[in-house]
Protein backbone atom coordinates (compact mmCIF):
# COMPACT_ATOMS: atom_id res chain seq x y z
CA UNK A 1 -20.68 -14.65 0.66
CA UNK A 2 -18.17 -16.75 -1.09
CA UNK A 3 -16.35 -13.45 -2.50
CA UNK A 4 -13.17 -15.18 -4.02
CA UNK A 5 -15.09 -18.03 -5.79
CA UNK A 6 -16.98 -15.33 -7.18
CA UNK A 7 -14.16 -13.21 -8.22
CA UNK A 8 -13.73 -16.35 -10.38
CA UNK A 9 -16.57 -15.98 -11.76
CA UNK A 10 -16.10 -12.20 -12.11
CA UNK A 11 -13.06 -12.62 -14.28
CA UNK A 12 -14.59 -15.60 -16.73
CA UNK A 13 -17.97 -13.16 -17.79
CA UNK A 14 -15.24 -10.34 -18.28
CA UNK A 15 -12.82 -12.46 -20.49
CA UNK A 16 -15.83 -13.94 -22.54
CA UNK A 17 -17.21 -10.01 -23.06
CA UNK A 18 -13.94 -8.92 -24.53
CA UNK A 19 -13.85 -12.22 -26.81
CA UNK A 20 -17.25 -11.88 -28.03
CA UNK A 21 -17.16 -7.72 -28.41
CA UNK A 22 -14.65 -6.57 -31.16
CA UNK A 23 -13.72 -3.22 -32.08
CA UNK A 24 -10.19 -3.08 -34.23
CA UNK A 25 -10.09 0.57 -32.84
CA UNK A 26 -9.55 -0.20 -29.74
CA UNK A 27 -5.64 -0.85 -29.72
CA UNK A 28 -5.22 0.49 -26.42
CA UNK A 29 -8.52 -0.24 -24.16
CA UNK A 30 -8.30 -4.00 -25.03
CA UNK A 31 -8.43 -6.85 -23.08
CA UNK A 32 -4.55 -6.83 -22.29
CA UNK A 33 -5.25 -2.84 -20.83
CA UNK A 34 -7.80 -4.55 -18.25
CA UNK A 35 -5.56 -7.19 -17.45
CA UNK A 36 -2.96 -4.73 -16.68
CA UNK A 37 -5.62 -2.51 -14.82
CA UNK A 38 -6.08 -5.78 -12.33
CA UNK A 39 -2.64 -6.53 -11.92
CA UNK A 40 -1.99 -3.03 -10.77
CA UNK A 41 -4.81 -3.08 -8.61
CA UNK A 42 -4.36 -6.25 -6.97
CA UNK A 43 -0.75 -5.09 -6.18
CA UNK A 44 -1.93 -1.91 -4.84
CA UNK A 45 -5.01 -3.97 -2.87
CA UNK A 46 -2.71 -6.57 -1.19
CA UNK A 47 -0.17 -3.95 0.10
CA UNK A 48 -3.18 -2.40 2.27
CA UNK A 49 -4.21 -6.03 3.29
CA UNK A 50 -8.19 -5.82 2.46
CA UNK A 51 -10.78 -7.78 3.72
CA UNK A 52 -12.31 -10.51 1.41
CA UNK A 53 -15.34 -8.45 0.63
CA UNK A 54 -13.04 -4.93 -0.01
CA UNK A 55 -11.04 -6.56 -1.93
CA UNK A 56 -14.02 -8.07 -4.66
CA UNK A 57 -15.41 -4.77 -4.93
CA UNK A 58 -11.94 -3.42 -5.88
CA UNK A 59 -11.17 -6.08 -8.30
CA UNK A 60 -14.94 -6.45 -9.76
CA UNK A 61 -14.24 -3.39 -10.18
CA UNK A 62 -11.04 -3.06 -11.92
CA UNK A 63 -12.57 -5.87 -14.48
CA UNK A 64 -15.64 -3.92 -15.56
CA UNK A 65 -14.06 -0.27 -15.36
CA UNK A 66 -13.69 -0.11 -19.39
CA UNK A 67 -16.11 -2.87 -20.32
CA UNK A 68 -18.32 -0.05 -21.86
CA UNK A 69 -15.86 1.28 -24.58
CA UNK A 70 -17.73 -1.63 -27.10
CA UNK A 71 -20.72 0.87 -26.44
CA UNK A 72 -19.80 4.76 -25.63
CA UNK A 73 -16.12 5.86 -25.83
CA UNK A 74 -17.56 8.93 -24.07
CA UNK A 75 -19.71 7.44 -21.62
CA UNK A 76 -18.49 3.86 -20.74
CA UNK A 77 -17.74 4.18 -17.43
CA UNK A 78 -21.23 4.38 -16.63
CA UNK A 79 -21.70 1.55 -19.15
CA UNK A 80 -19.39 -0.36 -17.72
CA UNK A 81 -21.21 0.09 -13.74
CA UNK A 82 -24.40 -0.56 -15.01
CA UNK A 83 -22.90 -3.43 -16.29
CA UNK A 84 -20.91 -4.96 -13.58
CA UNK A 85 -24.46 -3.65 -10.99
CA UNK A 86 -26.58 -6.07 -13.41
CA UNK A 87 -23.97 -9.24 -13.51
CA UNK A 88 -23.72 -9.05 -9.75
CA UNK A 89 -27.26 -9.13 -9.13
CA UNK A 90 -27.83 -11.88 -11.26
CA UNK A 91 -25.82 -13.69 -8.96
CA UNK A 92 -27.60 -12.48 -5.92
CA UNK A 93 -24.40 -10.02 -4.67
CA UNK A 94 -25.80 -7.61 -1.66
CA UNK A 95 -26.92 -4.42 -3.20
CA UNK A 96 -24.08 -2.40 -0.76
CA UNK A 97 -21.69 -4.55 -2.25
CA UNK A 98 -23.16 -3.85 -6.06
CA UNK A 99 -22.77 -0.03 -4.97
CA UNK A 100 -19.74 0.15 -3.63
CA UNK A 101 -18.63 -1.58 -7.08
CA UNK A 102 -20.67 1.11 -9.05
CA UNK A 103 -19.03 4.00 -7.04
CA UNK A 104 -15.50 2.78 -7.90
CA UNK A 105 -15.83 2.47 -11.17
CA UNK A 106 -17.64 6.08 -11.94
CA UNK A 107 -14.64 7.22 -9.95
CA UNK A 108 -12.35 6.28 -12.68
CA UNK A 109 -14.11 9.17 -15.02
CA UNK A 110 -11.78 11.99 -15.63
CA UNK A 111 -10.91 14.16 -13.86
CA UNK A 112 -10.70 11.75 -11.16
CA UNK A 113 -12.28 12.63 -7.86
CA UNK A 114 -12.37 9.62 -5.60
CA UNK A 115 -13.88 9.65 -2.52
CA UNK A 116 -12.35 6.91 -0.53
CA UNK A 117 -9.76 4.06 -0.17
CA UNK A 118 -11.05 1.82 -2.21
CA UNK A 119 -12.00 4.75 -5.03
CA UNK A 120 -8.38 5.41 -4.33
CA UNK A 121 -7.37 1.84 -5.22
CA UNK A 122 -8.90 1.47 -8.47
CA UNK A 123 -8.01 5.03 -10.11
CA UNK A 124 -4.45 4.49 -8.92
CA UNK A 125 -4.72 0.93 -10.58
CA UNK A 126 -6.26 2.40 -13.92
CA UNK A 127 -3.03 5.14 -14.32
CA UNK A 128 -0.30 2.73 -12.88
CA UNK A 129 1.00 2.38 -16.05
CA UNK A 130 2.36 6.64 -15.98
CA UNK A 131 4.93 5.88 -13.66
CA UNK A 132 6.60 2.56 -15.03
CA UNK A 133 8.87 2.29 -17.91
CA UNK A 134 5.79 1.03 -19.68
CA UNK A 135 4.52 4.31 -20.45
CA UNK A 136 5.93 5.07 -23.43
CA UNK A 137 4.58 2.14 -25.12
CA UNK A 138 1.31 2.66 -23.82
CA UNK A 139 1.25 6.44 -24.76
CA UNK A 140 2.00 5.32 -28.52
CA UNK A 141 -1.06 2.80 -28.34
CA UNK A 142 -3.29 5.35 -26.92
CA UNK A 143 -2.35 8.04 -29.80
CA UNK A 144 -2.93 5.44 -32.30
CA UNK A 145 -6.33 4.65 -30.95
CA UNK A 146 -7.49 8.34 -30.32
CA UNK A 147 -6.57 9.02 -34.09
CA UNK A 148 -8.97 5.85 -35.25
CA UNK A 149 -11.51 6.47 -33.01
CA UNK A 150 -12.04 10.01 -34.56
CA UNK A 151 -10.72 9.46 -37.80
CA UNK A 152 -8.05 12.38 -37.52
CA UNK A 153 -4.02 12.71 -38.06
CA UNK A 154 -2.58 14.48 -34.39
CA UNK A 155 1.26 14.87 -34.54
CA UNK A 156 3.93 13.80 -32.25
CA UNK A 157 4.86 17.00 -30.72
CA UNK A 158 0.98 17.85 -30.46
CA UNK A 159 0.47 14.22 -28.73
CA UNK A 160 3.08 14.70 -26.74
CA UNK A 161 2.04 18.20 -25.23
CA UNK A 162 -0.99 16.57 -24.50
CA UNK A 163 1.12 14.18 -22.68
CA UNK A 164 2.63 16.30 -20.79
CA UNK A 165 -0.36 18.18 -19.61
CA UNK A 166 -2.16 14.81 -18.61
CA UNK A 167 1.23 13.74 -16.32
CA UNK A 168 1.30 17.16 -14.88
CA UNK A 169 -1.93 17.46 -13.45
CA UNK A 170 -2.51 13.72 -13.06
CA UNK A 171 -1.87 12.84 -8.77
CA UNK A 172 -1.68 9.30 -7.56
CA UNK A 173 -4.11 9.02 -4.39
CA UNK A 174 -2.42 6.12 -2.40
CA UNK A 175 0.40 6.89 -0.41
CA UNK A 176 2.18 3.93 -1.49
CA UNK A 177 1.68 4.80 -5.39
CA UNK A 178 3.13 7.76 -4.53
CA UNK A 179 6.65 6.41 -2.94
CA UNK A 180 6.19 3.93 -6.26
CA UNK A 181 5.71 5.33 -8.92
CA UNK A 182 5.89 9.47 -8.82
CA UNK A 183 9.87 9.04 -9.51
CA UNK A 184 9.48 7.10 -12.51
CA UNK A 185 6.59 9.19 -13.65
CA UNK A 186 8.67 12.46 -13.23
CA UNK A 187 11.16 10.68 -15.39
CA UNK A 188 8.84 10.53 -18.04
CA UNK A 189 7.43 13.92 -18.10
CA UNK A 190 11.11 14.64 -18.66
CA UNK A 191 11.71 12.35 -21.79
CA UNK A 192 8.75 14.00 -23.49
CA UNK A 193 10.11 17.37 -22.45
CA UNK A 194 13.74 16.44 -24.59
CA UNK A 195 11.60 14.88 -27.41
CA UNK A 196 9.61 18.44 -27.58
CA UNK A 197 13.29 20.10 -27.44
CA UNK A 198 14.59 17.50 -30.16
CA UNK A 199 12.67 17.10 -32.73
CA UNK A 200 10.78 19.55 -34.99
CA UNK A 201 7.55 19.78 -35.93
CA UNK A 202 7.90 17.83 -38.86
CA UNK A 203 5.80 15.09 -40.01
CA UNK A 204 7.80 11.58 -40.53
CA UNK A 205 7.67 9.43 -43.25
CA UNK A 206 6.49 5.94 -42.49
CA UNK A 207 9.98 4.76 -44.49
CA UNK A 208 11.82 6.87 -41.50
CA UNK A 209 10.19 4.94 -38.94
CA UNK A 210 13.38 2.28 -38.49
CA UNK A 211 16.11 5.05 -38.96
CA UNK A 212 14.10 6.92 -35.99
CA UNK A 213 13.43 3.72 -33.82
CA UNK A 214 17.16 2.75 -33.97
CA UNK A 215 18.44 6.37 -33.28
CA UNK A 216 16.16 6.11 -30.19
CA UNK A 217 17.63 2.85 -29.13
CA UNK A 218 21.13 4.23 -29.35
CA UNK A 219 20.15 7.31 -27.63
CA UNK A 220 19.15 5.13 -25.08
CA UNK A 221 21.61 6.71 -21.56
CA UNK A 222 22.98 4.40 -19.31
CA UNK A 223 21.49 5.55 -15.87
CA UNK A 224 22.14 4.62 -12.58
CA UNK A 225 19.09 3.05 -10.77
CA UNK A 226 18.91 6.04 -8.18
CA UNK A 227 15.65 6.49 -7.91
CA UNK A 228 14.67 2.92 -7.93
CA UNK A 229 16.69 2.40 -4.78
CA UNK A 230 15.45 5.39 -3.43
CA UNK A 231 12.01 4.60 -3.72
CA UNK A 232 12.83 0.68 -2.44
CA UNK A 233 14.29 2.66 0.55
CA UNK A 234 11.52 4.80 0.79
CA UNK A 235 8.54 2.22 0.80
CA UNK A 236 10.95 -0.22 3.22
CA UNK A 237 11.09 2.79 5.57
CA UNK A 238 7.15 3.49 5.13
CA UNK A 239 6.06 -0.07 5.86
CA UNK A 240 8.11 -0.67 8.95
CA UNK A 241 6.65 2.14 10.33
CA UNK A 242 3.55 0.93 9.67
CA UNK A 243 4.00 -2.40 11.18
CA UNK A 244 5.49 -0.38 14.11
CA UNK A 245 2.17 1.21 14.57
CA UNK A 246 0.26 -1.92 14.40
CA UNK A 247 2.69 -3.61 16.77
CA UNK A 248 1.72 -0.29 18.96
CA UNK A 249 -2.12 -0.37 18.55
CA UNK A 250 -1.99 -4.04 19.81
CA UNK A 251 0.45 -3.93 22.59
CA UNK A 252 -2.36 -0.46 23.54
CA UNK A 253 -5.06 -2.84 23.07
CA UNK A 254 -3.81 -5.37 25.65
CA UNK A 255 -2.76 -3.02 28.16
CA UNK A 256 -6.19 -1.10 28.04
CA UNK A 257 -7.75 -4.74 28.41
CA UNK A 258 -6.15 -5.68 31.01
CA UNK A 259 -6.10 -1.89 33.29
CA UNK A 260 -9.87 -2.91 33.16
CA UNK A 261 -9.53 -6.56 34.06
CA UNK A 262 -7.17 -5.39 37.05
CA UNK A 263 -9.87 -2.87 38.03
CA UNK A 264 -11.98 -4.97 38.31
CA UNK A 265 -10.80 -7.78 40.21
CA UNK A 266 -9.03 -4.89 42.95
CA UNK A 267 -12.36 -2.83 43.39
CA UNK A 268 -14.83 -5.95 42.86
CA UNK A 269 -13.19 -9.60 43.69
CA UNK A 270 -10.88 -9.23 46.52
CA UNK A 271 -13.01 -7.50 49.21
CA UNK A 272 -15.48 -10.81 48.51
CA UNK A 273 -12.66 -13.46 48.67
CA UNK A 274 -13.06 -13.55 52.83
CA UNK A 275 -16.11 -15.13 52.30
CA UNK A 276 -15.32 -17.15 49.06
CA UNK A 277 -12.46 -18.08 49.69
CA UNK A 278 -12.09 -21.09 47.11
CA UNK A 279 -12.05 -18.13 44.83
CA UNK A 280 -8.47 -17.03 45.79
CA UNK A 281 -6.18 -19.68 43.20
CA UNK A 282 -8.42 -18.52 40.46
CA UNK A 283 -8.71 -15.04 41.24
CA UNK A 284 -4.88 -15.09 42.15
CA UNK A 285 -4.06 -16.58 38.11
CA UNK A 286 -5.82 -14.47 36.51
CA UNK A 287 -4.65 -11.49 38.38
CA UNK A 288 -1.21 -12.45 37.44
CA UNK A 289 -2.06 -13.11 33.73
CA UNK A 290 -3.24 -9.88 33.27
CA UNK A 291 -0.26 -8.31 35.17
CA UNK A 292 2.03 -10.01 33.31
CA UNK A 293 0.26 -9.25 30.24
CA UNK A 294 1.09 -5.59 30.86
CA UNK A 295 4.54 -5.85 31.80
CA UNK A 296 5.25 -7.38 28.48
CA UNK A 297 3.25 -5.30 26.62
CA UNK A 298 5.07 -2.13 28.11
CA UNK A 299 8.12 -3.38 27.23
CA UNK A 300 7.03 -3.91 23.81
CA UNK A 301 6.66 -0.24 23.55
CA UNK A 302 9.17 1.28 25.86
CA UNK A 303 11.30 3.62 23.81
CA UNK A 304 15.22 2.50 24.46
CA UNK A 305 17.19 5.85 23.83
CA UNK A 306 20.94 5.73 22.78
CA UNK A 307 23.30 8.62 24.17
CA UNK A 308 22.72 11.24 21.44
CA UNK A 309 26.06 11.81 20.68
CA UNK A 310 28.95 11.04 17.67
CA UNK A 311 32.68 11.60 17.62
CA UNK A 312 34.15 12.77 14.48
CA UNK A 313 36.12 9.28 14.10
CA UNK A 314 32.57 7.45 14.07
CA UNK A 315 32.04 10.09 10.56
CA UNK A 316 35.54 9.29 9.50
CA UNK A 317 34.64 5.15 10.30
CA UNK A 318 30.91 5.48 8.10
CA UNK A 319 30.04 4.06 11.80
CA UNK A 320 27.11 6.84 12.56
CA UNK A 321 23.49 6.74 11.51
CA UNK A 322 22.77 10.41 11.37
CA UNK A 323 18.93 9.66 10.08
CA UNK A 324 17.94 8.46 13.66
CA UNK A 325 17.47 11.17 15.76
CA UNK A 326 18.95 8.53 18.90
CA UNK A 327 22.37 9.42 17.60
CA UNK A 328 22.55 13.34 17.65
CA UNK A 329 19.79 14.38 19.49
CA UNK A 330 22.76 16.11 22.21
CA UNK A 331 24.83 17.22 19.75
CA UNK A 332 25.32 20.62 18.18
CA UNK A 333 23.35 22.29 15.64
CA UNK A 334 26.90 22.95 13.24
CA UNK A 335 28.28 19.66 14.35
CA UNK A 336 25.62 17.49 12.98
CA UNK A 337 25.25 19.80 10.18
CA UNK A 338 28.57 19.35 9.00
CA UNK A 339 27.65 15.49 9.46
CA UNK A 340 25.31 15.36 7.40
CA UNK A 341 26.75 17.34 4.14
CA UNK A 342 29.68 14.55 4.65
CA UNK A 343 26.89 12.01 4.31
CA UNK A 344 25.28 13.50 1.10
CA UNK A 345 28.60 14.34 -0.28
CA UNK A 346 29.59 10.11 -0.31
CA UNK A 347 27.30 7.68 -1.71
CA UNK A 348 28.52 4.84 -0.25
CA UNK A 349 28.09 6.80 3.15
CA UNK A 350 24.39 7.57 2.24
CA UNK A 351 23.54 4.44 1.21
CA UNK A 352 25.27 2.81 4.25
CA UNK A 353 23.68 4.89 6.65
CA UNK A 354 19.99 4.27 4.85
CA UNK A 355 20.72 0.13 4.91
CA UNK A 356 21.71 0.84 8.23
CA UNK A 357 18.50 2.71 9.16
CA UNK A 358 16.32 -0.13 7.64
CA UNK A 359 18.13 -2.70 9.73
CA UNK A 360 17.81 -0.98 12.62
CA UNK A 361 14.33 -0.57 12.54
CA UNK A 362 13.84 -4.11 11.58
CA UNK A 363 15.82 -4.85 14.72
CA UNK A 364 13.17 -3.04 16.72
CA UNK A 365 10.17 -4.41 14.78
CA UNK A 366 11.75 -8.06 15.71
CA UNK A 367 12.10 -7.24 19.62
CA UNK A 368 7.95 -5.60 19.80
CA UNK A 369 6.68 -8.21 18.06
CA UNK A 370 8.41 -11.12 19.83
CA UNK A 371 7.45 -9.35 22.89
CA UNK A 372 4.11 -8.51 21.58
CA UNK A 373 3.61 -12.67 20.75
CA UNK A 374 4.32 -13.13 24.10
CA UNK A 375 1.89 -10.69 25.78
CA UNK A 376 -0.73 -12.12 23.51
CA UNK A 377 0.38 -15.47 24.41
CA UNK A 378 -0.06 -14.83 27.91
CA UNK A 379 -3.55 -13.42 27.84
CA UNK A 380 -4.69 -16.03 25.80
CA UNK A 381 -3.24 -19.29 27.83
CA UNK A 382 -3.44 -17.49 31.12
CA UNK A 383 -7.24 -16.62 29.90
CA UNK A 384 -8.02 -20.03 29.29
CA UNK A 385 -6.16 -21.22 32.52
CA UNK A 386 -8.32 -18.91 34.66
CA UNK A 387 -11.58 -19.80 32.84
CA UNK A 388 -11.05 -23.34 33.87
CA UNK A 389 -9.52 -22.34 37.58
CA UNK A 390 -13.07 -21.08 37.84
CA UNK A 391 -14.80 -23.45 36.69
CA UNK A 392 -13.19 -26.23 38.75
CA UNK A 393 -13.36 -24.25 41.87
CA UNK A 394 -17.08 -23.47 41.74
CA UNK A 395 -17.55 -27.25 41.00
CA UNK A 396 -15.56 -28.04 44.07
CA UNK A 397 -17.16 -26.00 45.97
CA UNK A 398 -20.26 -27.19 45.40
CA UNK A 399 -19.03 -31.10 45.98
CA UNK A 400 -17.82 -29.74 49.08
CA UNK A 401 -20.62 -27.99 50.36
């Protein structure tokens, strides 16, 4: 199944629906929200590297979720399913694919209870927007559109209550929406909190509406980008160790492949090579491939331990990483204490010591995969070579004979 051509396809039918469906209500579930909805989800979808076919049911997804507003405000996520389910088998889509897209979009109905990764995807994609700096102009669009939809006045301070509810029981469901986005979002729960604090419940006069916006605007604090770096740090940290895993699984993979491959030449080959003996070269290569394969592949994930220990001229020199455990693991309980206050008491310390710790593990993620390359290198050539060893033997054999 070409899956990306029809993703093409996907997003064309979508973009002609919103174009030939109007409803001037709809100020906030518009064709710009969906587009937003797929950006977020595509961002999402490419950090946990899905296959071609996960990845259409995400997006398809994502492109239909609020196609069924035009019909049933109350009801259109199931609108919008039975919509994308009858598009997709028009074009002949396998019916687990056409349910899988179903599932993710009735998972966006709230309160939202996915049920897997790809569920998990999508509803983090649909509520990205409460943890930028976006929110607050989405918010307004969304009170605007509530109040048309339903023909009804709700205040500020009642809107934002509501607000405040919503980001307090709303969780993000992907680990890596959580490092993103949970900062910001707790920022925002804030803002609304001063606003509630601020301003009375009064209503405004649309004149006001320029005296207020420019108040806001100078109001406006200048604040340092903590918890963006924090966060950058944070998701650096979280995807090295995930490619440290990965570089584990694969260097477990080739040892366990070749631990059977050596079995089986030591128990079966060799006691037979006395009377086959043009079997020895290629036996002999692709014992060694396999050996060597190992070797490497060990020493892709051999652990190299430094002594455990800092002086108290390595604190004074901002010299000490105190967040690997390589550096203090032999010292005293007080002594790295006190180490560690002096870290969070100096910025520039803390911030040293966390570039530090992202170098160094991208030091170590260099050396396991180079090695890893290698190992994999090995196998493969040395797999070939012994294939062909084989080969030419038995042929040789049989000229000879």
């Amino acid at each position: 199944m070409k899956y990306k051509r029809l993703l093409e396809d996907v997003k064309e039918f979508v973009m002609d629906y919103f174009h030939t469906h109007h409803n001037e209500n709809l100020v906030y579930h518009n064709l710009e929200h969906t587009q937003d909805v797929v950006k977020a989800t595509m961002q999402i979808a490419n950090h946990y590297q899905l296959n071609d076919k996960d990845f259409f049911i995400v997006m398809t997804g994502a492109w239909f979720h609020d196609t069924g507003y035009f019909e049933d405000t109350q009801n259109h996520e199931q609108i919008g399913a039975d919509l994308a389910v009858d598009y997709l088998k028009k074009n002949d889509v396998p019916a687990d694919v056409r349910d899988a897209v179903m599932q993710v979009i009735l998972s966006t109905k709230m309160p939202q209870k996915p049920t897997n990764q790809l569920e998990n995807i999508l509803c983090d994609g649909d509520l990205f927007h409460l943890g930028t700096e976006d929110f607050s102009k989405k918010r307004k669009l969304m009170h605007k559109e509530i109040e048309l939809l339903y023909n009804k006045d709700i205040s500020k301070n009642e809107w934002r209550k509501r607000d405040i509810e919503f980001l307090e029981s709303q969780q993000y469901h992907t680990d890596y929406c959580v490092l993103l986005l949970n900062d910001q979002k707790t920022v925002n729960i804030e803002k609304l909190r001063n606003k509630l604090k601020e301003e009375p419940e009064v209503e405004i006069k649309k004149d006001d509406k320029p005296i207020i916006q420019e108040k806001l605007l100078t109001k406006k604090d200048k604040k340092r980008p903590d918890k963006g770096i924090e966060t950058m740090f944070r998701i650096t940290s979280s995807n090295n160790q995930r490619l440290s895993d990965m570089a584990d699984n694969k260097a477990q993979l080739l040892i366990t492949v070749n631990s059977i491959i050596l079995s089986l030449i030591v128990s079966l080959v060799l006691r037979r090579l006395e009377d086959n003996a043009f079997l020895i070269v290629p036996t002999f290569i692709l014992l060694m491939v396999s050996l060597s394969t190992i070797i490497f592949s060990i020493l892709a994930t051999r652990p190299s331990i430094p002594d455990g220990l800092f002086t108290d001229n390595d604190l004074e020199r901002k010299k000490v990483n105190l967040l690997f455990f390589g550096n203090f693991y032999k010292m005293a309980l007080n002594d790295y204490s006190k180490g560690m206050v002096k870290v969070m008491n100096d910025n520039e310390f803390l911030y040293g010591t966390l570039i530090t710790d992202v170098y160094s593990q991208g030091v170590v993620l260099g050396r396991k995969y180079k090695l890893i390359r290698i190992a994999y290198n090995i196998f493969m050539f040395g797999l070939i070579a012994a294939v062909l060893a084989y080969v030419f033997s038995y042929i040789g054999y049989g000229k000879l004979s």
